[in-house]
PDB file of N, CA and C in Angstrom:
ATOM      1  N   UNK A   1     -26.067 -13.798 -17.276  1.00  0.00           N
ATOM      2  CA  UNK A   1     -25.733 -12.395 -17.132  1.00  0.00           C
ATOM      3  C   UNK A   1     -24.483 -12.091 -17.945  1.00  0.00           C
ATOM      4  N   UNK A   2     -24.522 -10.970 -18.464  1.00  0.00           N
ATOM      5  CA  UNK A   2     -23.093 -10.454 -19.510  1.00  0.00           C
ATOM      6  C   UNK A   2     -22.286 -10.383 -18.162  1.00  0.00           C
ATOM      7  N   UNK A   3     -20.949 -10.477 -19.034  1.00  0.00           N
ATOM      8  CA  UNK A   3     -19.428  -9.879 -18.339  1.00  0.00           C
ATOM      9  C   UNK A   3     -19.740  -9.007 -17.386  1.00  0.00           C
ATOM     10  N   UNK A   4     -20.144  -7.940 -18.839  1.00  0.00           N
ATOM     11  CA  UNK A   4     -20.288  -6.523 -17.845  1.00  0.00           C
ATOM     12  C   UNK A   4     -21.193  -6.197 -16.443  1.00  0.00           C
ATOM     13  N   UNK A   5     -21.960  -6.849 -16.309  1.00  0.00           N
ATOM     14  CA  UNK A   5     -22.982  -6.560 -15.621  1.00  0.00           C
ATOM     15  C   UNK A   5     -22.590  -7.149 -14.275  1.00  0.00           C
ATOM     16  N   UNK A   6     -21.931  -8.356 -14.539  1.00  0.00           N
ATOM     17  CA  UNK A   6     -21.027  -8.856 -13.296  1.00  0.00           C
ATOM     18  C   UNK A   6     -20.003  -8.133 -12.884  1.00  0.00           C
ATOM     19  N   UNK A   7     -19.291  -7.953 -13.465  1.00  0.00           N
ATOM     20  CA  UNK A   7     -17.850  -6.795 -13.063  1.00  0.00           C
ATOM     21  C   UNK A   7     -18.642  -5.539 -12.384  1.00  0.00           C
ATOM     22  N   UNK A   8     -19.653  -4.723 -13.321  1.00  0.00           N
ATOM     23  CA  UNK A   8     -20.035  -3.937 -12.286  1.00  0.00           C
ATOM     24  C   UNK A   8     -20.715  -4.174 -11.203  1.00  0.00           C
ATOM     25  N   UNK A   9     -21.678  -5.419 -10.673  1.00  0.00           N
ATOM     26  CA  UNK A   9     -21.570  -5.795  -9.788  1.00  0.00           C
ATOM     27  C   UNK A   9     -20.960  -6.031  -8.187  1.00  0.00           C
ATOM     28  N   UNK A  10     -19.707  -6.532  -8.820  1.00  0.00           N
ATOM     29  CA  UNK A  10     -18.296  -6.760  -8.041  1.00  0.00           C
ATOM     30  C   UNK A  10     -17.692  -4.999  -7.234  1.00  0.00           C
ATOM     31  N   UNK A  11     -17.745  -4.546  -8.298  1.00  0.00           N
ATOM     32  CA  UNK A  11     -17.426  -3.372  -8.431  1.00  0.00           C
ATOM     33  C   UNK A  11     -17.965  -2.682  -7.282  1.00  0.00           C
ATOM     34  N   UNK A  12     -19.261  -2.523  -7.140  1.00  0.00           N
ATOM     35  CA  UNK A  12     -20.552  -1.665  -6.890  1.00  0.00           C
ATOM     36  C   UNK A  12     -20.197  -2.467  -5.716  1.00  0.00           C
ATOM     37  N   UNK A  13     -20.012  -3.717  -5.022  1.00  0.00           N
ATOM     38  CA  UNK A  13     -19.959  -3.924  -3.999  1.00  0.00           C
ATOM     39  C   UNK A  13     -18.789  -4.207  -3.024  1.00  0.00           C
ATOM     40  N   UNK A  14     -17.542  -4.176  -3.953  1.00  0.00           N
ATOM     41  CA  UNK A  14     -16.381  -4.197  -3.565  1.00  0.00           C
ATOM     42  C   UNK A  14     -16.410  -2.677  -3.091  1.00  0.00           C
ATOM     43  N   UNK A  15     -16.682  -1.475  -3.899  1.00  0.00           N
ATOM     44  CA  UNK A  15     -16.518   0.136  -2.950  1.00  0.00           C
ATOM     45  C   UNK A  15     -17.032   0.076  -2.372  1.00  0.00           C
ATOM     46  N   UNK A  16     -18.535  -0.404  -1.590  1.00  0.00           N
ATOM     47  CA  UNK A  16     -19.333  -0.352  -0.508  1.00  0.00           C
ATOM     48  C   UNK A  16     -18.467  -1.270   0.916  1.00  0.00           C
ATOM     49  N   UNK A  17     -18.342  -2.369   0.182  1.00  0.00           N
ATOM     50  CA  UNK A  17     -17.488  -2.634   1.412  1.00  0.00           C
ATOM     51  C   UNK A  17     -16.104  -1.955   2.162  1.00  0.00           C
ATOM     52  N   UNK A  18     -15.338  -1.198   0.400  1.00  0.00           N
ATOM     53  CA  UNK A  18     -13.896  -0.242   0.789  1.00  0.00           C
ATOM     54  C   UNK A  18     -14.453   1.351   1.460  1.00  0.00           C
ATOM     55  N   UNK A  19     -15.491   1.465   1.104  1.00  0.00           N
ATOM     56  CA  UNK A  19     -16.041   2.558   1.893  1.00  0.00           C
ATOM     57  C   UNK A  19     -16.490   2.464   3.305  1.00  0.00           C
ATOM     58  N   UNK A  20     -16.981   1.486   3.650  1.00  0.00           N
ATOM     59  CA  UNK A  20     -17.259   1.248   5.350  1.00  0.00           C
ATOM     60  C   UNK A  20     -16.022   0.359   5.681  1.00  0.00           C
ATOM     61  N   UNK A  21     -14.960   0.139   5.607  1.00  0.00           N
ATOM     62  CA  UNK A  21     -13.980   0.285   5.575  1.00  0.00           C
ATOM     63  C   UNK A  21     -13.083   0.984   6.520  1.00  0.00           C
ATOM     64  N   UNK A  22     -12.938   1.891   5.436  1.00  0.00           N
ATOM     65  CA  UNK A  22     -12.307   3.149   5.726  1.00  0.00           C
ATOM     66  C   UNK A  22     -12.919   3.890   6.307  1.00  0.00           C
ATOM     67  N   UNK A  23     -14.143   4.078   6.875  1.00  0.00           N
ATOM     68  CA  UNK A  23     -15.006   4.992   8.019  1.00  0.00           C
ATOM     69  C   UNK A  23     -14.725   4.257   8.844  1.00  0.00           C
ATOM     70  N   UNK A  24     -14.955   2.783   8.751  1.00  0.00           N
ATOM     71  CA  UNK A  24     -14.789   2.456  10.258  1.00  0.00           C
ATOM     72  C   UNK A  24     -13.842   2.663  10.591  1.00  0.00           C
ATOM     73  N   UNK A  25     -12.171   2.524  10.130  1.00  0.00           N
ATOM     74  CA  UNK A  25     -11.063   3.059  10.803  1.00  0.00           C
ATOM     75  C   UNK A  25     -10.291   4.490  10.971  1.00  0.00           C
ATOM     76  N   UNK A  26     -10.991   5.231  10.078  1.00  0.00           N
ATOM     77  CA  UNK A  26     -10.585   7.128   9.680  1.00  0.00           C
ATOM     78  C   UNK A  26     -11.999   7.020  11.003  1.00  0.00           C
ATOM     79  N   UNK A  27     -11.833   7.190  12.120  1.00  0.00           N
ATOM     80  CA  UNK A  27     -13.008   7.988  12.792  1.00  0.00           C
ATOM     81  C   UNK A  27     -13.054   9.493  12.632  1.00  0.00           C
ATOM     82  N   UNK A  28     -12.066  10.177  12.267  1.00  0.00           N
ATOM     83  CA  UNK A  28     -12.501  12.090  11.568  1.00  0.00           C
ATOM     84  C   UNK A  28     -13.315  12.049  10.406  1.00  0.00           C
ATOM     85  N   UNK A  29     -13.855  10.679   9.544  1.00  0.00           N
ATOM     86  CA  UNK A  29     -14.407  11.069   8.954  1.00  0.00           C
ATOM     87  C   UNK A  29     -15.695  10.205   9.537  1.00  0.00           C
ATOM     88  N   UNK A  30     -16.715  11.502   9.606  1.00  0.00           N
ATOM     89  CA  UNK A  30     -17.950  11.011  10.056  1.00  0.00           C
ATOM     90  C   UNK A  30     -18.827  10.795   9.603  1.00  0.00           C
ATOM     91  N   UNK A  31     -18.659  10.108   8.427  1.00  0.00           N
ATOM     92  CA  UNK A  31     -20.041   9.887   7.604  1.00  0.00           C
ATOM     93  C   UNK A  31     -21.014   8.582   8.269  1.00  0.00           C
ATOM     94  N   UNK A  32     -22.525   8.633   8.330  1.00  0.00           N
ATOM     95  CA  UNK A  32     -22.851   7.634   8.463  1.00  0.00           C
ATOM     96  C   UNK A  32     -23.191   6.438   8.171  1.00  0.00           C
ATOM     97  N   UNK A  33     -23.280   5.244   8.454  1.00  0.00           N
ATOM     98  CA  UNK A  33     -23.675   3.857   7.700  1.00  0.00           C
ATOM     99  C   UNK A  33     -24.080   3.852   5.538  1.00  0.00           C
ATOM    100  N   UNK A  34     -25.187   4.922   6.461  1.00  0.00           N
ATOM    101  CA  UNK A  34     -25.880   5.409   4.622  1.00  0.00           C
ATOM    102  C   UNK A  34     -24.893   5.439   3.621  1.00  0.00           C
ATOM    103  N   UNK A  35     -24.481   6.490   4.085  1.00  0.00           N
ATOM    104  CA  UNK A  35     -23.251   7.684   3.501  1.00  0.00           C
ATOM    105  C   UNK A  35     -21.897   7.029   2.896  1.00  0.00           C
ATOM    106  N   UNK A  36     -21.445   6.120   4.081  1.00  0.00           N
ATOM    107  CA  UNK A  36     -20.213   5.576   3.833  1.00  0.00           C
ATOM    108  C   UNK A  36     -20.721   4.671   2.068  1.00  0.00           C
ATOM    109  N   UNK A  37     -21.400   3.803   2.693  1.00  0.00           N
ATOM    110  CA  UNK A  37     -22.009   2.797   1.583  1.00  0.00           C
ATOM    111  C   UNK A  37     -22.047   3.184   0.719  1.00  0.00           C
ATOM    112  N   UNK A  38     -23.090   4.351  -0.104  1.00  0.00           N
ATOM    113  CA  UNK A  38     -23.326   5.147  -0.868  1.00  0.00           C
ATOM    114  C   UNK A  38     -22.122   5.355  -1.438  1.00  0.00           C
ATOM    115  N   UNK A  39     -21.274   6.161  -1.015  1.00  0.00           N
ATOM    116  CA  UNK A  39     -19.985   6.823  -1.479  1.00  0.00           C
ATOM    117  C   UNK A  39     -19.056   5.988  -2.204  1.00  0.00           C
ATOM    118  N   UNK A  40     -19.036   4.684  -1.308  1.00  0.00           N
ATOM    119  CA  UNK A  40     -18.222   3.778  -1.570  1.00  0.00           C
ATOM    120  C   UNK A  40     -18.200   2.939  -2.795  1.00  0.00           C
ATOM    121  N   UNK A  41     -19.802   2.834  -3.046  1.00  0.00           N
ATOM    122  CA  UNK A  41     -20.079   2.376  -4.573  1.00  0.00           C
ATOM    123  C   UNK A  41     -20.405   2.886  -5.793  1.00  0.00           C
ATOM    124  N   UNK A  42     -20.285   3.889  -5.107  1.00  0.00           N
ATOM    125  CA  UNK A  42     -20.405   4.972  -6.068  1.00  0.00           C
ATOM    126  C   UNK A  42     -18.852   5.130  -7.218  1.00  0.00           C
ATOM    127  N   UNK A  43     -17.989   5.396  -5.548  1.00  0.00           N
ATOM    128  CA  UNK A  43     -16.658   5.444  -6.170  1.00  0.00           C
ATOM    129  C   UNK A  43     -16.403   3.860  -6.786  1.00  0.00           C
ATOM    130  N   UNK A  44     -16.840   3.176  -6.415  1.00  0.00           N
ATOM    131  CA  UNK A  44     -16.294   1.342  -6.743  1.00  0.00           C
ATOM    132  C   UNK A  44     -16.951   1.372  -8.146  1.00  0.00           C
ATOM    133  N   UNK A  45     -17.547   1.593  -8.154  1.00  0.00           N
ATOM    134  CA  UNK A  45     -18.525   1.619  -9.892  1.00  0.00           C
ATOM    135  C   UNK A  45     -17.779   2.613 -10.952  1.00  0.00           C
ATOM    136  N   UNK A  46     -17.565   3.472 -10.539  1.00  0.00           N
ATOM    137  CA  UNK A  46     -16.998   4.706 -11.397  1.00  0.00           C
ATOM    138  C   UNK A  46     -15.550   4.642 -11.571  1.00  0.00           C
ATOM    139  N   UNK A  47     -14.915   4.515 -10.380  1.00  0.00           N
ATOM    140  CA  UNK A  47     -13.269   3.811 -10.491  1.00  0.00           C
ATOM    141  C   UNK A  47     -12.947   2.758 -11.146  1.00  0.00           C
ATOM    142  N   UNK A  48     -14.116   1.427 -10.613  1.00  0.00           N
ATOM    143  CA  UNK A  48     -13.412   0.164 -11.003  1.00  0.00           C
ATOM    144  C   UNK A  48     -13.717   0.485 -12.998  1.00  0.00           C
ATOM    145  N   UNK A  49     -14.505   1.290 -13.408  1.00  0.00           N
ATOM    146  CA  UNK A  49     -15.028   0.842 -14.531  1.00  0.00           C
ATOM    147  C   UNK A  49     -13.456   2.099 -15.617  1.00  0.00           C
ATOM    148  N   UNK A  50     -13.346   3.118 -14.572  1.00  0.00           N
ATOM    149  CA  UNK A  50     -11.819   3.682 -15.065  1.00  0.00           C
ATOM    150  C   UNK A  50     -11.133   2.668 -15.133  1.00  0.00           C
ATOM    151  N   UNK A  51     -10.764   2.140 -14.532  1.00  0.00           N
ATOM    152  CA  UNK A  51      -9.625   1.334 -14.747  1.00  0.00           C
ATOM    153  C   UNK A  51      -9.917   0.169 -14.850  1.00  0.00           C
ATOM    154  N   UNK A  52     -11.293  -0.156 -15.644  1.00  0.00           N
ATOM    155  CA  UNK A  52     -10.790  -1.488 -16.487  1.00  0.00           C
ATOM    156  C   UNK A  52     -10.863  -0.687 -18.230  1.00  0.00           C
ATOM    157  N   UNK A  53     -11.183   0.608 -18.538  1.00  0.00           N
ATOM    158  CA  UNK A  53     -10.800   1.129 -19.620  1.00  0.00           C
ATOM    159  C   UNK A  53     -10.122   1.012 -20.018  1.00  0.00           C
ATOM    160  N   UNK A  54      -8.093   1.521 -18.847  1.00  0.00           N
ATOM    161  CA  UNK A  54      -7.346   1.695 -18.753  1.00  0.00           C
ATOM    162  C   UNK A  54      -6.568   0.602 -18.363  1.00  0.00           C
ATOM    163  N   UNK A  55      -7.168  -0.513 -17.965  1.00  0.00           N
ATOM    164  CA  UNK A  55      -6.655  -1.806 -18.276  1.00  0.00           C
ATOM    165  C   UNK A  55      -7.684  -3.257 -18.481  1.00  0.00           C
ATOM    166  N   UNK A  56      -7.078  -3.302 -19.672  1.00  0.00           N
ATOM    167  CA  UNK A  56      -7.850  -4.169 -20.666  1.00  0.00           C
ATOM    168  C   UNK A  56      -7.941  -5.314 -20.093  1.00  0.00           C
ATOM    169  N   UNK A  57      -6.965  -5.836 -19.260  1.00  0.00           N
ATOM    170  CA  UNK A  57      -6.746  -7.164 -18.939  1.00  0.00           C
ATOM    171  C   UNK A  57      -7.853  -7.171 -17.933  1.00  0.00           C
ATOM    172  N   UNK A  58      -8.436  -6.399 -16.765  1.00  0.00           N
ATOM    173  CA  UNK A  58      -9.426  -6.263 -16.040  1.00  0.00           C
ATOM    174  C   UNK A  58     -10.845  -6.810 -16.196  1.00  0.00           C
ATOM    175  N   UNK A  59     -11.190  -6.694 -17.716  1.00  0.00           N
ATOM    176  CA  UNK A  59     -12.324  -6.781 -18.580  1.00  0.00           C
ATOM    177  C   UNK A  59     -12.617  -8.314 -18.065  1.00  0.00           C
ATOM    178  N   UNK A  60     -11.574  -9.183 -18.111  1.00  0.00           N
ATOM    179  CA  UNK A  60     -11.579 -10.560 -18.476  1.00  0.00           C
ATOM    180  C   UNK A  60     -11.163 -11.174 -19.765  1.00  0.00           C
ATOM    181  N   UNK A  61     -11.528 -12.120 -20.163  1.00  0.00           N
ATOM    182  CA  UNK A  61     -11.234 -13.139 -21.040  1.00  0.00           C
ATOM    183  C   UNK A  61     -12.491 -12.321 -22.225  1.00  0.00           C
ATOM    184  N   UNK A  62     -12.134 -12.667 -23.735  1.00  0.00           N
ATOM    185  CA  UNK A  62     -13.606 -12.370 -24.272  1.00  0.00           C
ATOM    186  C   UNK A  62     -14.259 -13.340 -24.395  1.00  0.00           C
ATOM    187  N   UNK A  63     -13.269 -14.327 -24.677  1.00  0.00           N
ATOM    188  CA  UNK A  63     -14.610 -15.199 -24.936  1.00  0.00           C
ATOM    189  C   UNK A  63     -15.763 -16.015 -24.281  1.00  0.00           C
ATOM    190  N   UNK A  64     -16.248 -15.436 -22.869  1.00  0.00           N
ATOM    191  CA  UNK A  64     -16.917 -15.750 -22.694  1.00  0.00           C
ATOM    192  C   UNK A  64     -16.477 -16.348 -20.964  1.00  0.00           C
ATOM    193  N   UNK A  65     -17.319 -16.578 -19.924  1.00  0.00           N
ATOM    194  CA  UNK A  65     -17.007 -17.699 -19.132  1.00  0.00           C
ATOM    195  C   UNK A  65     -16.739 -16.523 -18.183  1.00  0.00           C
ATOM    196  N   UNK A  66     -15.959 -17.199 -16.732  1.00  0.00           N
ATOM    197  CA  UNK A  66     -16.085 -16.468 -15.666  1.00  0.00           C
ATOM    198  C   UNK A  66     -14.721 -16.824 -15.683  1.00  0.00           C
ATOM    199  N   UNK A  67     -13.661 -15.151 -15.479  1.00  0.00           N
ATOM    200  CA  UNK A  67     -12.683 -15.665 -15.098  1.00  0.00           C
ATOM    201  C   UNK A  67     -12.341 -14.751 -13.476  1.00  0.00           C
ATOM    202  N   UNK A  68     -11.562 -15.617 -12.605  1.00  0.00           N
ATOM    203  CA  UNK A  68     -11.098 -15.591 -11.392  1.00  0.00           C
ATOM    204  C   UNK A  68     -10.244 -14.150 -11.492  1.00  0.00           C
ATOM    205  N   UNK A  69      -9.183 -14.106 -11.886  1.00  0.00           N
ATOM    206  CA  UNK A  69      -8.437 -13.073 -11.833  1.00  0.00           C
ATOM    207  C   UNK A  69      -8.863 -11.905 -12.481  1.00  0.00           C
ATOM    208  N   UNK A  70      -9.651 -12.054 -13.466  1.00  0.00           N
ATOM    209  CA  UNK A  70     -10.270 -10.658 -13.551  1.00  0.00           C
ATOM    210  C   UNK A  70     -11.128 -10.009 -12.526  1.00  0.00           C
ATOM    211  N   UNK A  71     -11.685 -10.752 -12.294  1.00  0.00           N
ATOM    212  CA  UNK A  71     -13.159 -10.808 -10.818  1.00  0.00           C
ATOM    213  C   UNK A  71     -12.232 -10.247  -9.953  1.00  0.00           C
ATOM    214  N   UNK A  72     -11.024 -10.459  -9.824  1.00  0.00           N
ATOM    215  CA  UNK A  72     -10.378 -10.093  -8.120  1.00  0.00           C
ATOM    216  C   UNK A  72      -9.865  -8.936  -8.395  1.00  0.00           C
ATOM    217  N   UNK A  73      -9.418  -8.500  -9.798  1.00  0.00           N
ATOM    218  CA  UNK A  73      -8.647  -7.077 -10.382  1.00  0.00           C
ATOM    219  C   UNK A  73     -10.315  -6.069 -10.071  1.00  0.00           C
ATOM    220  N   UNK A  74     -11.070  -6.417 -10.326  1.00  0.00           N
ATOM    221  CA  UNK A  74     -12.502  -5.683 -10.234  1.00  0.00           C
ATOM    222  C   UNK A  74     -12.681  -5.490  -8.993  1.00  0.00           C
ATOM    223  N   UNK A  75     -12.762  -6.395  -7.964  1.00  0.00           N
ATOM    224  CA  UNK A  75     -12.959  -6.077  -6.536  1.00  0.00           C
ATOM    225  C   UNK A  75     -11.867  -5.214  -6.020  1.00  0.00           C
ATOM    226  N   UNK A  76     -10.633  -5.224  -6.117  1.00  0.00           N
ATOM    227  CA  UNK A  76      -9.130  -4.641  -5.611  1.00  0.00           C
ATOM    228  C   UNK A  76      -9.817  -3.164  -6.072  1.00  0.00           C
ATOM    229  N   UNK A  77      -9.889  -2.990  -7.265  1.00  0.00           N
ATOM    230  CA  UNK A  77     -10.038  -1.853  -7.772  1.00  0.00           C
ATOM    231  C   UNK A  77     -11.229  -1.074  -7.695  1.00  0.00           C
ATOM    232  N   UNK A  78     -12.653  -1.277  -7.392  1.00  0.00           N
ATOM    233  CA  UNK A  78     -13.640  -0.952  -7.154  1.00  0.00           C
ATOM    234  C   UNK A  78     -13.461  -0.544  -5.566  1.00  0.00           C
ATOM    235  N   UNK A  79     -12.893  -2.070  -4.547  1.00  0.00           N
ATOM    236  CA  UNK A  79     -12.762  -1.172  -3.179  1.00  0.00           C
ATOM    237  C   UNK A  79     -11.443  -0.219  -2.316  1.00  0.00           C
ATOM    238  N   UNK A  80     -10.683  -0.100  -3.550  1.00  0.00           N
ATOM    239  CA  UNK A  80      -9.830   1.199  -3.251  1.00  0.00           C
ATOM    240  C   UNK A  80     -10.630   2.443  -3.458  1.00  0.00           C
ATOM    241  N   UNK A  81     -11.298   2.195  -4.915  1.00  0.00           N
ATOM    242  CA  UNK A  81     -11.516   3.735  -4.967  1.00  0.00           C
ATOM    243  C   UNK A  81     -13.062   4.005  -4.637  1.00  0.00           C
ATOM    244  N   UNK A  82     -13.519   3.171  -4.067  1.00  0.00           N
ATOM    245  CA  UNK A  82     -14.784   3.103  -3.186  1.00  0.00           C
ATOM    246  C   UNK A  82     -14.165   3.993  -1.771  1.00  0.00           C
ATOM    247  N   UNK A  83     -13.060   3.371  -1.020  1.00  0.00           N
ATOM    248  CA  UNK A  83     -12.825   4.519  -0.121  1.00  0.00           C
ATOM    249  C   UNK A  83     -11.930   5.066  -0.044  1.00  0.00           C
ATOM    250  N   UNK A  84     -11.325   5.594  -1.576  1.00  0.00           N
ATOM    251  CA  UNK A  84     -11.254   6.662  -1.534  1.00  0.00           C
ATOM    252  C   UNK A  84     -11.917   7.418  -1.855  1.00  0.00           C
ATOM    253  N   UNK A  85     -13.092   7.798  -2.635  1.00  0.00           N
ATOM    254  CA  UNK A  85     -13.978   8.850  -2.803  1.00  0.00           C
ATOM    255  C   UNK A  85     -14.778   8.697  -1.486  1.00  0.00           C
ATOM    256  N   UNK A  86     -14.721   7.981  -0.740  1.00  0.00           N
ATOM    257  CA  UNK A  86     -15.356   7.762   0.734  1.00  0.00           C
ATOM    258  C   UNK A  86     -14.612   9.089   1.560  1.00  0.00           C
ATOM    259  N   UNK A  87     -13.387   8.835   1.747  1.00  0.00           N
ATOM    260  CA  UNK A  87     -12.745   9.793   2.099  1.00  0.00           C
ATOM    261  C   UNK A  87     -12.656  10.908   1.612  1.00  0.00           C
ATOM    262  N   UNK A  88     -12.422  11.387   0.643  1.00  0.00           N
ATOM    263  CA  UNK A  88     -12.592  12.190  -0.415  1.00  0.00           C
ATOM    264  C   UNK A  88     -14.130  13.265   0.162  1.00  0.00           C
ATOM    265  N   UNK A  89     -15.195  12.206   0.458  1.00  0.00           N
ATOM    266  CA  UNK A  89     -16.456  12.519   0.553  1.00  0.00           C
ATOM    267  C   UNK A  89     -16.271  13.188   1.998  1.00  0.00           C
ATOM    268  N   UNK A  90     -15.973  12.784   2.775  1.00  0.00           N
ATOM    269  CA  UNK A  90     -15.752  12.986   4.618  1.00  0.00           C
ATOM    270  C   UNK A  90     -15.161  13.798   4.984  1.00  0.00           C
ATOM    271  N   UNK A  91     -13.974  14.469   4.057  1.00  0.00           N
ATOM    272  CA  UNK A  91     -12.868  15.402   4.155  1.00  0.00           C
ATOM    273  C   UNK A  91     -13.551  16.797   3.457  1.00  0.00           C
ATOM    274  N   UNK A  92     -14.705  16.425   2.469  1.00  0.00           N
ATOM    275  CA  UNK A  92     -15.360  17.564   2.130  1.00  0.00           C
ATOM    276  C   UNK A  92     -16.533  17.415   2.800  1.00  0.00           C
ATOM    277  N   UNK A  93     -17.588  16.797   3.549  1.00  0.00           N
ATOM    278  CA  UNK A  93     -18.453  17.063   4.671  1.00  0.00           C
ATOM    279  C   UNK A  93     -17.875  18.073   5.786  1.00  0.00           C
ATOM    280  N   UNK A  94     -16.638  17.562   6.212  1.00  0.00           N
ATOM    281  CA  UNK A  94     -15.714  18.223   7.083  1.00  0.00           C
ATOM    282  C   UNK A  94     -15.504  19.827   7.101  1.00  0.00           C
ATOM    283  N   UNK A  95     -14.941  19.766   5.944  1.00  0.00           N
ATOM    284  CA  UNK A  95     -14.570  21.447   5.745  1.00  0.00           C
ATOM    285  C   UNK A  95     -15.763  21.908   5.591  1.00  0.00           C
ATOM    286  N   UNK A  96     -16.516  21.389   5.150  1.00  0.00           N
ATOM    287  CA  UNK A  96     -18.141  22.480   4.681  1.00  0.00           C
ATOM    288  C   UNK A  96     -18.592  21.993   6.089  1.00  0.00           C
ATOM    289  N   UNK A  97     -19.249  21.520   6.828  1.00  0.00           N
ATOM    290  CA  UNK A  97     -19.640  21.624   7.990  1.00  0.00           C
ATOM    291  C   UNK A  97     -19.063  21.683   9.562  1.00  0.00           C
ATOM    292  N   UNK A  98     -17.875  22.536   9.280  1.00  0.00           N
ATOM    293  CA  UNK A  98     -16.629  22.225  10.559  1.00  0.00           C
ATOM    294  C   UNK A  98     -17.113  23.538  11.851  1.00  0.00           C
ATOM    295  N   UNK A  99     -17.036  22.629  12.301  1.00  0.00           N
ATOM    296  CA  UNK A  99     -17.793  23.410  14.160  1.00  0.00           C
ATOM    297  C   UNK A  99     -17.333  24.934  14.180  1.00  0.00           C
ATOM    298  N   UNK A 100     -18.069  25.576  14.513  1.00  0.00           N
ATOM    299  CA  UNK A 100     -17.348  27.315  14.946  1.00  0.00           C
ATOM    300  C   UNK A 100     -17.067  27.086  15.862  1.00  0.00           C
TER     301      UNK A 100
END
């Protein structure tokens, strides 16, 4: 498998996990199981892949091989902004569907 395909990987499952996460401990935000997940890798895929643009060192090594510390800069960064667009997501469910 390429680099890339692993990092987004990591990525894609590092926000799923930072997204149920952060639902499980924000209980105001009520998204469910689905939802959280969804959101979370969504944001982990789309974030982590910002900021390995924006930092090169993220990418890994080029030439090849599996490196450790890039892999963990990919997960850190995929499941922050996994929940935060989790939250992000819950805080706008919220206002658009808030009780009369």
């Amino acid at each position: 498998m390429s680099g890339a395909i692993i990092n987004l990987i990591v990525q894609l499952v590092a926000g799923a996990a930072g997204g149920n996460a952060v639902g499980g401990l924000l209980k105001n935000i009520d998204l469910g199981p689905v939802a959280k997940t969804i959101s979370g890798a969504v944001g982990g895929g789309i974030g982590g892949t910002i900021l390995q643009s924006l930092i090169p060192a993220l990418a890994g090594a080029a030439g090849g091989g599996v490196d450790i510390a890039a892999l963990a800069g990919q997960a850190v960064g995929g499941g922050v902004t996994g929940a935060i667009v989790t939250v992000i997501v819950g805080l706008i469910k919220n206002a658009v569907l808030k009780p009369k």
